[in-house]
C-alpha atoms as a PDB file:
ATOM      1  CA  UNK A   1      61.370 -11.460 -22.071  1.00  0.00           C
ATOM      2  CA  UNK A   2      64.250 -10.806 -19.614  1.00  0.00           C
ATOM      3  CA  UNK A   3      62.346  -7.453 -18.704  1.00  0.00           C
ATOM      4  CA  UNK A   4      59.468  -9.778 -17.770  1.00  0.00           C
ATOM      5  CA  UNK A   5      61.683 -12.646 -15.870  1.00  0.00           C
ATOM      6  CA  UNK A   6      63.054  -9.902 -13.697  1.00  0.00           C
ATOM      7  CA  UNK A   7      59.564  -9.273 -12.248  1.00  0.00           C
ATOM      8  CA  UNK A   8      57.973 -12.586 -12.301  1.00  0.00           C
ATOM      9  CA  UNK A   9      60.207 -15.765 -13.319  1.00  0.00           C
ATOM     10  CA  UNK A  10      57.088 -17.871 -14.272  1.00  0.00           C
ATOM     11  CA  UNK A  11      57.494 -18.541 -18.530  1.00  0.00           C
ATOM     12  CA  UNK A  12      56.268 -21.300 -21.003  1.00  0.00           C
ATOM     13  CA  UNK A  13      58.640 -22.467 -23.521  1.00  0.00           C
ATOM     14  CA  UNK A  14      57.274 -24.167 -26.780  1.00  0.00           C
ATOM     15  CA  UNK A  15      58.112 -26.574 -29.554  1.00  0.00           C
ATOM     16  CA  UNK A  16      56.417 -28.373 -32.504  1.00  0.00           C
ATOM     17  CA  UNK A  17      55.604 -28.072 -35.615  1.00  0.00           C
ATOM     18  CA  UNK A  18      53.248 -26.064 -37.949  1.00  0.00           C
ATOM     19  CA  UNK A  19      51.392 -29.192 -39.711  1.00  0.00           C
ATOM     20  CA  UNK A  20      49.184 -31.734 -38.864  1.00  0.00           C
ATOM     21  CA  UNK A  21      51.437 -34.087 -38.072  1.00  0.00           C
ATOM     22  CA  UNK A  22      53.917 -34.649 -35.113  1.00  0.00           C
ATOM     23  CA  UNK A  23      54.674 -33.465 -31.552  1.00  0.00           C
ATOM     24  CA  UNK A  24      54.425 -29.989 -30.129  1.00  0.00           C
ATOM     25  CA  UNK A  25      55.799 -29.517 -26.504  1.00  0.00           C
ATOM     26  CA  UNK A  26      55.156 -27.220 -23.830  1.00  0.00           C
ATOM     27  CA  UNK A  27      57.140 -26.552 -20.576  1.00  0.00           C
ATOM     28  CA  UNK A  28      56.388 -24.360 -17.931  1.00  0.00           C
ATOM     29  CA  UNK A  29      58.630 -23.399 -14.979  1.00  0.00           C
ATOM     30  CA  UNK A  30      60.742 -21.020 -13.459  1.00  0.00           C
ATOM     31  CA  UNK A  31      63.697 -18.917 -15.019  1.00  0.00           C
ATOM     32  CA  UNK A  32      66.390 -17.907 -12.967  1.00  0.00           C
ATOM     33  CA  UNK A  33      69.879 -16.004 -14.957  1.00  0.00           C
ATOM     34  CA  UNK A  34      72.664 -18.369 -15.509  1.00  0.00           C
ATOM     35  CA  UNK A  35      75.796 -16.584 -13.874  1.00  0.00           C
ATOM     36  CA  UNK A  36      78.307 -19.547 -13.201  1.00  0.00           C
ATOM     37  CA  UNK A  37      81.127 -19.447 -16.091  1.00  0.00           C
ATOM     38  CA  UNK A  38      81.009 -23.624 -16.550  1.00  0.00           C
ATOM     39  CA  UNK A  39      77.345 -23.470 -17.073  1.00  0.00           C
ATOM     40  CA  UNK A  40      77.445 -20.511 -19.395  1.00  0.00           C
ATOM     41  CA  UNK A  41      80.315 -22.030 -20.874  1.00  0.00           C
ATOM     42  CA  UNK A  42      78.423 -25.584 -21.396  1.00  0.00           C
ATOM     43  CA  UNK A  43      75.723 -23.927 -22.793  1.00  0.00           C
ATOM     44  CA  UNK A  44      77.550 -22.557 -25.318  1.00  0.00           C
ATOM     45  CA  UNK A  45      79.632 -25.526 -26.554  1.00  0.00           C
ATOM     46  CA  UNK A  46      75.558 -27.296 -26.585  1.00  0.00           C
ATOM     47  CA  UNK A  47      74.612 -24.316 -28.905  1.00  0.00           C
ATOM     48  CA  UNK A  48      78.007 -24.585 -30.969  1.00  0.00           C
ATOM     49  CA  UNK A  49      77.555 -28.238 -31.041  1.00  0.00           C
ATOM     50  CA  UNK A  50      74.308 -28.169 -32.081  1.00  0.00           C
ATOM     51  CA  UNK A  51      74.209 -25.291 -34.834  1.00  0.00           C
ATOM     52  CA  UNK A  52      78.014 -25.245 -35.839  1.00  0.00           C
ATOM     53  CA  UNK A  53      78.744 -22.975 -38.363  1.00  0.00           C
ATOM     54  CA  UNK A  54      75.615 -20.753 -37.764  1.00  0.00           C
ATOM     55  CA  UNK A  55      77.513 -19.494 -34.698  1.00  0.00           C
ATOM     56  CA  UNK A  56      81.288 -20.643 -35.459  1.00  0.00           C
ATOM     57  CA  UNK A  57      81.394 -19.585 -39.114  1.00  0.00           C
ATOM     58  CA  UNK A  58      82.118 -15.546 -39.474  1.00  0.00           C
ATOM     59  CA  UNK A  59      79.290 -15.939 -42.124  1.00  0.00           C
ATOM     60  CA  UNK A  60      77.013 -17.190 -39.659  1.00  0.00           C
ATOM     61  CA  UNK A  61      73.619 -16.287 -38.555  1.00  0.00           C
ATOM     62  CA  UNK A  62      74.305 -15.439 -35.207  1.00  0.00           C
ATOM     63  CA  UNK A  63      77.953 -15.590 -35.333  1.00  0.00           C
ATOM     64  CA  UNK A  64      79.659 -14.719 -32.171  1.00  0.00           C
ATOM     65  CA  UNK A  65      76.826 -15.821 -30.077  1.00  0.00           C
ATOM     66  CA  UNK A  66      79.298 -18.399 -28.315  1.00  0.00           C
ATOM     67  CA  UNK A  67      81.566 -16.515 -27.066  1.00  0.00           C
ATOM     68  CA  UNK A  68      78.917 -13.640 -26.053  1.00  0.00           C
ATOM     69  CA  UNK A  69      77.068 -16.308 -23.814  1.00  0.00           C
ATOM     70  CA  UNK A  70      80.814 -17.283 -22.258  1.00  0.00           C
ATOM     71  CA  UNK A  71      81.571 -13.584 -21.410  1.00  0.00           C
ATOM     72  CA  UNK A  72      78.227 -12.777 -19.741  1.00  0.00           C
ATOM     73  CA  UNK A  73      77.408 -10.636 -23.250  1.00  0.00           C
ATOM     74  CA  UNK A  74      73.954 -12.042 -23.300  1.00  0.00           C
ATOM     75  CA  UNK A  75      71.299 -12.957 -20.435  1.00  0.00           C
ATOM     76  CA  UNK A  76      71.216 -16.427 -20.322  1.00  0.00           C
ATOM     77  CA  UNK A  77      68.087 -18.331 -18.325  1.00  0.00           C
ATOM     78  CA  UNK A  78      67.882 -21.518 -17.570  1.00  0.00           C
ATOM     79  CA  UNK A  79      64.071 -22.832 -17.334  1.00  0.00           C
ATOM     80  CA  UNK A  80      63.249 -25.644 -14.130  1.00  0.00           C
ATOM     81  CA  UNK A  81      60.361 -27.538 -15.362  1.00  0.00           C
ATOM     82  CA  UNK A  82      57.693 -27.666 -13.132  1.00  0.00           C
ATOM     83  CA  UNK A  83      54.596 -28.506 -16.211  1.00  0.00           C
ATOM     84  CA  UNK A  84      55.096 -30.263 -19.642  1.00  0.00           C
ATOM     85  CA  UNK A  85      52.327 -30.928 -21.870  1.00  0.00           C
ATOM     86  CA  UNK A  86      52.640 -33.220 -25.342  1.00  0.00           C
ATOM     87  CA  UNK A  87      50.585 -33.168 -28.079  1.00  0.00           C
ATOM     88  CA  UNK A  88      50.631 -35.460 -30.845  1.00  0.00           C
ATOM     89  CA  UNK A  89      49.472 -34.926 -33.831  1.00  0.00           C
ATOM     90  CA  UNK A  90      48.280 -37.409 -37.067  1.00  0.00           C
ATOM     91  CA  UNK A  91      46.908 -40.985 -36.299  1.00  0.00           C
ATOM     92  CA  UNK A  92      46.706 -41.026 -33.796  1.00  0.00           C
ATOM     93  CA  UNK A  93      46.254 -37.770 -31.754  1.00  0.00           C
ATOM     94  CA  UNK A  94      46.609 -37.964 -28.288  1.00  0.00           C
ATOM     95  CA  UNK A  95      47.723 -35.514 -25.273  1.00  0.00           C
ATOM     96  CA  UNK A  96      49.860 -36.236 -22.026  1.00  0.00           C
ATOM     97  CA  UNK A  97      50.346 -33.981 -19.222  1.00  0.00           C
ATOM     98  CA  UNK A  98      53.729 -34.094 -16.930  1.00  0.00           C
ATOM     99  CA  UNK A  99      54.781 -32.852 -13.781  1.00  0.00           C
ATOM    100  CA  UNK A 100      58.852 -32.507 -12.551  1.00  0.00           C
ATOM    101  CA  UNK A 101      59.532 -32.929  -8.818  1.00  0.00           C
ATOM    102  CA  UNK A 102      61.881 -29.949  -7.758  1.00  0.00           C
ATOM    103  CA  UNK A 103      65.612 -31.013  -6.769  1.00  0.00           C
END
């Protein structure tokens, strides 16, 4: 992916779930590289927060992954929305369609 950000920042990220039931979520913006140390170093303490031991624990899944995002070990993108699209799913369905104003 970061091959294909260099070229052309334009991506969709995606959420949801694989049943019938629910939301899925799409965004699509821009990506630009996250090189300021407090944002890479907020981003991590949001991962750590979020997944704790999976990246804390040395028996974690991605173990490490912190302190590889504070040191600049890992690209790190941050995506400005620019599209968002919701679908829900299971009584009832329905769709809505957002747009973000850019700052």
């Amino acid at each position: 992916k970061a091959f294909n950000l260099a070229s052309n920042d334009r991506c969709a990220l995606s959420t949801g779930t694989n049943t019938l039931r629910g939301l899925d979520v799409t965004i699509e913006g821009g990506a630009r590289l996250v090189t300021a140390a407090r944002e890479r170093d907020a981003a991590a303490g949001a991962f750590e927060s979020k997944y704790g031991a999976h990246l804390t624990s040395p028996a974690g899944t991605w173990h490490g992954l912190g302190e590889l995002m504070r040191s600049g070990g890992v690209q790190l993108y941050r995506v400005e929305p620019a599209v968002g699209f919701a679908f829900a799913k299971g009584g009832p369905y329905s769709q809505t369609r957002y747009r973000f104003q850019a700052r």
